[in-house]
C-alpha atoms as a PDB file:
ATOM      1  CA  UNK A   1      90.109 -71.231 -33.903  1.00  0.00           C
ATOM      2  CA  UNK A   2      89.385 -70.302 -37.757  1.00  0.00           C
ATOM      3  CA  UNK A   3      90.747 -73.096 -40.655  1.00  0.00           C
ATOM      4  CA  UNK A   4      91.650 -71.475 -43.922  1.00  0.00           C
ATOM      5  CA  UNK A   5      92.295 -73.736 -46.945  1.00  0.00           C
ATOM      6  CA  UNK A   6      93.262 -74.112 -50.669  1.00  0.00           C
ATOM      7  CA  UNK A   7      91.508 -77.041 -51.917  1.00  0.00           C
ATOM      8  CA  UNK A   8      92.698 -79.213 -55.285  1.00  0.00           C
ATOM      9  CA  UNK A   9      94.884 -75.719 -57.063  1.00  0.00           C
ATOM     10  CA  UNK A  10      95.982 -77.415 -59.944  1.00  0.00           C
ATOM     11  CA  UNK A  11      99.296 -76.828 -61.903  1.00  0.00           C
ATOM     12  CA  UNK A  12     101.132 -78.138 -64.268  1.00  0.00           C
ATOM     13  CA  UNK A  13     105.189 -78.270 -63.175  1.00  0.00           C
ATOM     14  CA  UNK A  14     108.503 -80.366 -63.868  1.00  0.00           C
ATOM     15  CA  UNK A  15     108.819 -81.614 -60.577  1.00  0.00           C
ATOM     16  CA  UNK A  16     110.467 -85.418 -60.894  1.00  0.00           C
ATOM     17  CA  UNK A  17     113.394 -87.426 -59.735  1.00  0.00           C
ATOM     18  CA  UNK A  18     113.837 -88.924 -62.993  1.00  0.00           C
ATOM     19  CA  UNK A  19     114.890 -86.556 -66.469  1.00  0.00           C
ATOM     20  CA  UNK A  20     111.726 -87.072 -68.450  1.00  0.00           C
ATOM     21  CA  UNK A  21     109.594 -85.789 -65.659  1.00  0.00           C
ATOM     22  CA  UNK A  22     111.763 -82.976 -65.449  1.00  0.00           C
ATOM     23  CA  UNK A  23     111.522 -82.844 -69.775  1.00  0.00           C
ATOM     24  CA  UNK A  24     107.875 -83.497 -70.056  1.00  0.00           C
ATOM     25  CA  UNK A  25     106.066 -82.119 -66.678  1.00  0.00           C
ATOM     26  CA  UNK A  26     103.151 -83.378 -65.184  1.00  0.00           C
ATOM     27  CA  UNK A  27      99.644 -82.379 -63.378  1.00  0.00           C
ATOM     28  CA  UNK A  28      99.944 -81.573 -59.618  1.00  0.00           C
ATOM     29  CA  UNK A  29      97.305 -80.667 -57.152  1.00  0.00           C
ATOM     30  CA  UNK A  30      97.895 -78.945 -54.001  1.00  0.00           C
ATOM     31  CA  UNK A  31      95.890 -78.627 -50.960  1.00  0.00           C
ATOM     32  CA  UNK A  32      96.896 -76.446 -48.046  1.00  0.00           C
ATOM     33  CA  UNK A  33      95.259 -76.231 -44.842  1.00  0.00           C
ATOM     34  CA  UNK A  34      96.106 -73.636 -42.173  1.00  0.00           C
ATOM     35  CA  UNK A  35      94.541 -73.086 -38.790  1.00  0.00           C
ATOM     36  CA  UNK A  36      95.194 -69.866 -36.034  1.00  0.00           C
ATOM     37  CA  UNK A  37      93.489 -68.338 -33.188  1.00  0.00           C
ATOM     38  CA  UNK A  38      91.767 -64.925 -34.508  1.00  0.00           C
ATOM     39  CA  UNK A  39      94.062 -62.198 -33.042  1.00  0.00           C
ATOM     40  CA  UNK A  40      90.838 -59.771 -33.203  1.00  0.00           C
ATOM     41  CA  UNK A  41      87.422 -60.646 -32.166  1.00  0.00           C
ATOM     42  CA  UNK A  42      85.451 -60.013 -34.951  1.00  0.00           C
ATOM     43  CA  UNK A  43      86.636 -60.133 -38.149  1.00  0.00           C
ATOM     44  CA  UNK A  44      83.846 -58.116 -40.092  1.00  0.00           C
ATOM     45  CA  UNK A  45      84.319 -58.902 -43.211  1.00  0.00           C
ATOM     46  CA  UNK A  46      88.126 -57.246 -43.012  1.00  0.00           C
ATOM     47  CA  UNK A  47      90.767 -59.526 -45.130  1.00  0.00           C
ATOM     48  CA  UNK A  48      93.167 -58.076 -42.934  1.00  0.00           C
ATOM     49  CA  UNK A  49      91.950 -59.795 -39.587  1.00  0.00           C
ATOM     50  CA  UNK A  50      91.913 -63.150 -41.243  1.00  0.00           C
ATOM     51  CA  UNK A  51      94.198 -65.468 -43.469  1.00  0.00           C
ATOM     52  CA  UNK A  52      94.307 -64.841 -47.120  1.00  0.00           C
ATOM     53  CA  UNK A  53      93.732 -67.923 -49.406  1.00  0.00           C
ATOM     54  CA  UNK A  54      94.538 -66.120 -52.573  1.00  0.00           C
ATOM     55  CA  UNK A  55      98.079 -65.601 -50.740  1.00  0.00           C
ATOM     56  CA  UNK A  56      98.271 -69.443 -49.918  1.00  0.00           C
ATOM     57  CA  UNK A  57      97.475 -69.798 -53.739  1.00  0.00           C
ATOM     58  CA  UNK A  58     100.452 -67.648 -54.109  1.00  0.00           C
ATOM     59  CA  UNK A  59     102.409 -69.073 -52.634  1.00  0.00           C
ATOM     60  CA  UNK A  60     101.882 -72.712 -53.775  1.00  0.00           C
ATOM     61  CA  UNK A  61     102.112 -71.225 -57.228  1.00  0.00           C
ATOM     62  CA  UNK A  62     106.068 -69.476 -56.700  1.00  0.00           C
ATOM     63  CA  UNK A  63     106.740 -73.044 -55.585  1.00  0.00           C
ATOM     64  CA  UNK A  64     105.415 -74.980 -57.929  1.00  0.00           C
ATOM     65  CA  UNK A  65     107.529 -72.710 -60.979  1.00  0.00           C
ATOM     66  CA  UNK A  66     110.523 -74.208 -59.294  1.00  0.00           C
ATOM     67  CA  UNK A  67     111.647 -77.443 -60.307  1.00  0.00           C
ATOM     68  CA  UNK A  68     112.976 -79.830 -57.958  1.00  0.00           C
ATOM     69  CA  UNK A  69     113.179 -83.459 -57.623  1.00  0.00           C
ATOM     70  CA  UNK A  70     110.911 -84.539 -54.945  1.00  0.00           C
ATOM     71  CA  UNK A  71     108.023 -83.665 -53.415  1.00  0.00           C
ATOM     72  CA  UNK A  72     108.895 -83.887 -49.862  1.00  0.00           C
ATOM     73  CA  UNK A  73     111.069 -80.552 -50.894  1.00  0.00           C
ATOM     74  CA  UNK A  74     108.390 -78.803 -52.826  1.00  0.00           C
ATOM     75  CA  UNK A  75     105.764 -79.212 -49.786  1.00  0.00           C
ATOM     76  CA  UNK A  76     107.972 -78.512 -47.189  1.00  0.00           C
ATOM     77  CA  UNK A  77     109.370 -75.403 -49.235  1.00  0.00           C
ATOM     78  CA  UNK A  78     105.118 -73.958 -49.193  1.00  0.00           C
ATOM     79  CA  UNK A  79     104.982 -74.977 -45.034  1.00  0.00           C
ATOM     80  CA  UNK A  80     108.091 -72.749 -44.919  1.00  0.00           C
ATOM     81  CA  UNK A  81     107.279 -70.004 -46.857  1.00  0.00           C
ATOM     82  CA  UNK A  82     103.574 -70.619 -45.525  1.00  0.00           C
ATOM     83  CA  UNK A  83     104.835 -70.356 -41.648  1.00  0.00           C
ATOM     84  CA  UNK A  84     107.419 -67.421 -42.509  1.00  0.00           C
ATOM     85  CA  UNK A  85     104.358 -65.016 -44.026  1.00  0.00           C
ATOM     86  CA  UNK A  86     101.781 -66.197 -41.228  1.00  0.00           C
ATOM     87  CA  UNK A  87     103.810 -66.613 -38.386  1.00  0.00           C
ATOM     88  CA  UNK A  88     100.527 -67.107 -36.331  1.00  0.00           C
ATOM     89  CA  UNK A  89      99.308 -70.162 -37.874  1.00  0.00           C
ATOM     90  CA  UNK A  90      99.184 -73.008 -35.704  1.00  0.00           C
ATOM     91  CA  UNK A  91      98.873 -75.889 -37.195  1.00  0.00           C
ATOM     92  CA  UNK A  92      99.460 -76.659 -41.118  1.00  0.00           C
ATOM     93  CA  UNK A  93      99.203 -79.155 -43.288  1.00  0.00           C
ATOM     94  CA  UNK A  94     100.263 -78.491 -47.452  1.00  0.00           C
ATOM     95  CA  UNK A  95      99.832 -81.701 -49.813  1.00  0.00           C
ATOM     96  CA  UNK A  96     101.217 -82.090 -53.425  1.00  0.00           C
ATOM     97  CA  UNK A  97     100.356 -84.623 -55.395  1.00  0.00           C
ATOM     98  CA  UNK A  98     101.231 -85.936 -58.819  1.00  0.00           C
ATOM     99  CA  UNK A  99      98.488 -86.967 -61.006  1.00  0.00           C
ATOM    100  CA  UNK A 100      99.514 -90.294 -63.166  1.00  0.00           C
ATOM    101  CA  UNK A 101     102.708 -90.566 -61.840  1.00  0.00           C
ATOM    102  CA  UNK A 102     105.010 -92.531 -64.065  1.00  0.00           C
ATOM    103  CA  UNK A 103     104.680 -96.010 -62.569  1.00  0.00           C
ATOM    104  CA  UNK A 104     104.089 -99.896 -63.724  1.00  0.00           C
ATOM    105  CA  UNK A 105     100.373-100.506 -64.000  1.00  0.00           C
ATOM    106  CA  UNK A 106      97.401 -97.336 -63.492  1.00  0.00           C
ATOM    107  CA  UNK A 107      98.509 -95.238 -60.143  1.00  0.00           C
ATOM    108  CA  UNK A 108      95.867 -92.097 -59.725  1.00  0.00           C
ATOM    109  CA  UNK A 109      97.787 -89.768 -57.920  1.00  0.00           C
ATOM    110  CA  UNK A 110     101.378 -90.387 -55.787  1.00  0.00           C
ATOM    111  CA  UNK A 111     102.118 -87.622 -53.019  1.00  0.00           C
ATOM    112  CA  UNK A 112     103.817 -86.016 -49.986  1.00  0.00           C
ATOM    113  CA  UNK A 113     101.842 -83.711 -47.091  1.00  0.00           C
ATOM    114  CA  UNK A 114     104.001 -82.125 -44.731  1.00  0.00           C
ATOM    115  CA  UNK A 115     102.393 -81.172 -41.272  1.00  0.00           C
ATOM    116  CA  UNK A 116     103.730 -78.085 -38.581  1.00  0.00           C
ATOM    117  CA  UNK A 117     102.482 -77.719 -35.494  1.00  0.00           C
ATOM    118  CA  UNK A 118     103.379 -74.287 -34.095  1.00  0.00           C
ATOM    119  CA  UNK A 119     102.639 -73.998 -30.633  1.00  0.00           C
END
């Protein structure tokens, strides 16, 4: 079993229940992890035989351009599109979070991660 991931891609986005959010954007940082049993032996240095990070990274990025309200959509909306291109992961995990959300007192981060199991 081989784990491929996309570690803290940041991006700034309008995702937000509430209008300012939406106005003003914000700092996200997405993490996606993806594991799947090798479907050739040795990979040998072939991109081909393995999953492509720079695709996950692609992916999180087409997602992140479109603005929705929460992030339970935009996460699930990566596992999805994550699941339909690699249809041989088997397990999955994507995480969004938003940096300083707009909250009462100093919050960090706020976020969603969505996990598929595909057995």
């Amino acid at each position: 079993m081989i784990k491929v991931g996309l570690y803290g891609a940041e991006f700034f986005a309008r995702h937000g229940y509430y209008k300012e959010e939406q106005i003003l954007g914000n700092r996200f940082i997405v993490t996606i992890e993806a594991t799947f049993n090798p479907q050739h032996p040795h990979i040998n240095d072939d991109l081909e035989k393995t999953l492509n990070y720079e695709q996950l990274c692609q992916v999180a990025h087409e997602h992140m351009k479109q603005p929705q309200k929460l992030l339970e959509t935009v996460a699930q909306g990566m596992a999805d599109a994550v699941m339909q291109q690699f249809p041989y992961v088997t397990n999955l995990q994507v995480e969004v979070k938003k940096l300083n959300p707009p909250l009462k007192g100093q919050v960090a981060a706020s976020g969603v991660t969505v996990y598929v199991t595909n057995n």
